[in-house]
C-alpha atoms as a PDB file:
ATOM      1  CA  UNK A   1       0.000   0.000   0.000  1.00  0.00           C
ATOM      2  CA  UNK A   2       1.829   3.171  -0.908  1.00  0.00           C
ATOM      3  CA  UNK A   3       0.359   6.756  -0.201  1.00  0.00           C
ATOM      4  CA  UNK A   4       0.876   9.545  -2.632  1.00  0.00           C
ATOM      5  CA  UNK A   5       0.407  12.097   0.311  1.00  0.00           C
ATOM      6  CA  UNK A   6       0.566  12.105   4.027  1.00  0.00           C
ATOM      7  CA  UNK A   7      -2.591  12.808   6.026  1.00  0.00           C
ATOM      8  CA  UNK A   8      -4.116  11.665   9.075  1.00  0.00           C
ATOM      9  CA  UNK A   9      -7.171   9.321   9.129  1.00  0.00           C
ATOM     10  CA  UNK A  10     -10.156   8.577  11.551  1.00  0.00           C
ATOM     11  CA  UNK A  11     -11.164   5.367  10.826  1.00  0.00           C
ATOM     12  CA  UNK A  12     -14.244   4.526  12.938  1.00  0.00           C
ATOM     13  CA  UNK A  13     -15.452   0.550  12.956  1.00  0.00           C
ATOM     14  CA  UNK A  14     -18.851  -0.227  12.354  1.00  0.00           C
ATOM     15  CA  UNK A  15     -18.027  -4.438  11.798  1.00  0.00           C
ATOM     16  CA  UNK A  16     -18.555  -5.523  14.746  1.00  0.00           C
ATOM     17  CA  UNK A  17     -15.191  -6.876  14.607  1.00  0.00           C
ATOM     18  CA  UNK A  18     -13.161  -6.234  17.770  1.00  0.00           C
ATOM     19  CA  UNK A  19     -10.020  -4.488  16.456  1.00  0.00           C
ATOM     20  CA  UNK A  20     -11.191  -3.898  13.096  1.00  0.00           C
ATOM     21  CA  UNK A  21     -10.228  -0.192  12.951  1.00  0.00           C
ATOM     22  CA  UNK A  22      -6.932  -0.834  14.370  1.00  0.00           C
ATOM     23  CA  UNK A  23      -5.760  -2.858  12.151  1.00  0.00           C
ATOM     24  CA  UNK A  24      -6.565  -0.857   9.621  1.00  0.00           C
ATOM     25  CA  UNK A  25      -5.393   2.344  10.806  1.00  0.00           C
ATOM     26  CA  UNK A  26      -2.204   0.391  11.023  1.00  0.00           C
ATOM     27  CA  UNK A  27      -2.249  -0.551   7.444  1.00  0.00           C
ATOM     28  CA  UNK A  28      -2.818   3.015   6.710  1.00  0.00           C
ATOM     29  CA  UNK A  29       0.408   3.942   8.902  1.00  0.00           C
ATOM     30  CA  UNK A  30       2.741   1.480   7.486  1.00  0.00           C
ATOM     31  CA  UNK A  31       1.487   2.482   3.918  1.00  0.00           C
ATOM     32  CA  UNK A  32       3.260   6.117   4.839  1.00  0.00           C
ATOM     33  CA  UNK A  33       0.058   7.699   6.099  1.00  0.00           C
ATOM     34  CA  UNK A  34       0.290  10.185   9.029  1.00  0.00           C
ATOM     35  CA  UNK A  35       1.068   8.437  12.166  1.00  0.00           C
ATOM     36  CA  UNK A  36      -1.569  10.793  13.427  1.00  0.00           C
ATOM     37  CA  UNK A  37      -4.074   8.620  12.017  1.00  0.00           C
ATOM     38  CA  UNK A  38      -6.547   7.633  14.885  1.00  0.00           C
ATOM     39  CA  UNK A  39      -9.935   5.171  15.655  1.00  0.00           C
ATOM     40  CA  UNK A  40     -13.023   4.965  17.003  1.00  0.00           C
ATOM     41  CA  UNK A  41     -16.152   2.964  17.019  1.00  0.00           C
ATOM     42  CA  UNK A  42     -18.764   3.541  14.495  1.00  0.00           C
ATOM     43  CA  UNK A  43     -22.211   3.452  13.771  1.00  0.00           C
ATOM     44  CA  UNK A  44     -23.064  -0.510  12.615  1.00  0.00           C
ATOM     45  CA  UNK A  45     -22.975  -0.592   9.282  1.00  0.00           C
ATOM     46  CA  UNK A  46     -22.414  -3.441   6.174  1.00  0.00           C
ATOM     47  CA  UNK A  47     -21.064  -0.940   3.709  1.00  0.00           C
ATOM     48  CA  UNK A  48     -17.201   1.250   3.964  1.00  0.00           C
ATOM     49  CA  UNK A  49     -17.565   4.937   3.225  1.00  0.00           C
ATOM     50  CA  UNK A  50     -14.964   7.608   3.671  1.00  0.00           C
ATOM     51  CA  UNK A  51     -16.077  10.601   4.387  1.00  0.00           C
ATOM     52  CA  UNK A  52     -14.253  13.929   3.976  1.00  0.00           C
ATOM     53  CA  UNK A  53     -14.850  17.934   3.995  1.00  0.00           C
ATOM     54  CA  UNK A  54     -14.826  19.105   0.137  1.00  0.00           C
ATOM     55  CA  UNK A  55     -11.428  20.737   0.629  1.00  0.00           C
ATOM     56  CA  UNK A  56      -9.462  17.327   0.744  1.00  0.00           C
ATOM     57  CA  UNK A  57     -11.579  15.110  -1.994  1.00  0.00           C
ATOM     58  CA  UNK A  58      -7.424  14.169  -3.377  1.00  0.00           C
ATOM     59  CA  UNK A  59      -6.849  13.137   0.035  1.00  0.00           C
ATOM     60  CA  UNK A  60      -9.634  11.008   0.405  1.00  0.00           C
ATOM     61  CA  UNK A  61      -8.982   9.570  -2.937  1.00  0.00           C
ATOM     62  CA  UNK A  62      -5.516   8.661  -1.581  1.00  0.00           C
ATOM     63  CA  UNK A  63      -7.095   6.897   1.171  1.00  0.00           C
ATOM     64  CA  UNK A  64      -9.733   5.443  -0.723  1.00  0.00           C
ATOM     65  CA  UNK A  65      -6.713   4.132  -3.598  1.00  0.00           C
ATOM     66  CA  UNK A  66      -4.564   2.684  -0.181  1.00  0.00           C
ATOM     67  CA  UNK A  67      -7.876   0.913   0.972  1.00  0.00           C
ATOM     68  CA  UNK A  68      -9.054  -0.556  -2.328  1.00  0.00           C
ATOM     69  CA  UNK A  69     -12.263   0.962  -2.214  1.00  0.00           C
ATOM     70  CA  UNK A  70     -14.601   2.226  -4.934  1.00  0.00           C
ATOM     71  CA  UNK A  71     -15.117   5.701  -5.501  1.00  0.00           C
ATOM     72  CA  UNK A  72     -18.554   5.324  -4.742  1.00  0.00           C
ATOM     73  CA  UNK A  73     -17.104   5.406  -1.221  1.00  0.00           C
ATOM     74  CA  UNK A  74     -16.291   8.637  -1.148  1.00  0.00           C
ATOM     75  CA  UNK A  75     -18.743  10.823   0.636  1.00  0.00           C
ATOM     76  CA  UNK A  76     -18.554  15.216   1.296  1.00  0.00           C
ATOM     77  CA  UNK A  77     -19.253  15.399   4.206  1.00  0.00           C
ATOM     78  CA  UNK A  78     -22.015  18.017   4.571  1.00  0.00           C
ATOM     79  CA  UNK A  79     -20.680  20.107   7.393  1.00  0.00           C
ATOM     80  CA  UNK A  80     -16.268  20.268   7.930  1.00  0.00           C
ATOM     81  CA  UNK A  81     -16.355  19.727  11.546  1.00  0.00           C
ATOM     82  CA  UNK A  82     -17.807  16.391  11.058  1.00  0.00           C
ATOM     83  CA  UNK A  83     -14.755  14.737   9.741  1.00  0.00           C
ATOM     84  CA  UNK A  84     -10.961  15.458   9.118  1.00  0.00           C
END
């Protein structure tokens, strides 16, 4: 997984998977994305979205591109304070 640009990540788990968002904020660090990059527990959910203020849409992309995910992923978030 290589990153094209550093920035920190929030990655919240809604799996129900014990550990699910550390390991990938892990894979995110060891890809070369900010060690800043932090967890949390989500909402439940059966889909991944990434969710990111308009100003940073080639940093999501990044992220999305380092997680494999479709760009249907992506998601503005409709207010900045609620992500990044």
């Amino acid at each position: 997984m290589a990153a094209v640009v550093v920035v920190g990540v929030q990655v919240e788990n809604g799996t129900g998977i014990d550990g699910r968002a550390a390991q990938v904020a892990q894979a995110l660090k060891d890809g070369g994305f900010s060690q800043d990059t932090s967890t949390g527990n989500g909402t439940p959910s059966t889909t991944t979205l990434l969710t990111y203020p308009s100003a940073r849409k080639p940093q999501a992309q990044a992220v999305a591109k380092a997680l494999g995910l479709p760009s249907s992923a992506l998601i503005r978030a409709a207010a900045p304070a609620s992500c990044w």
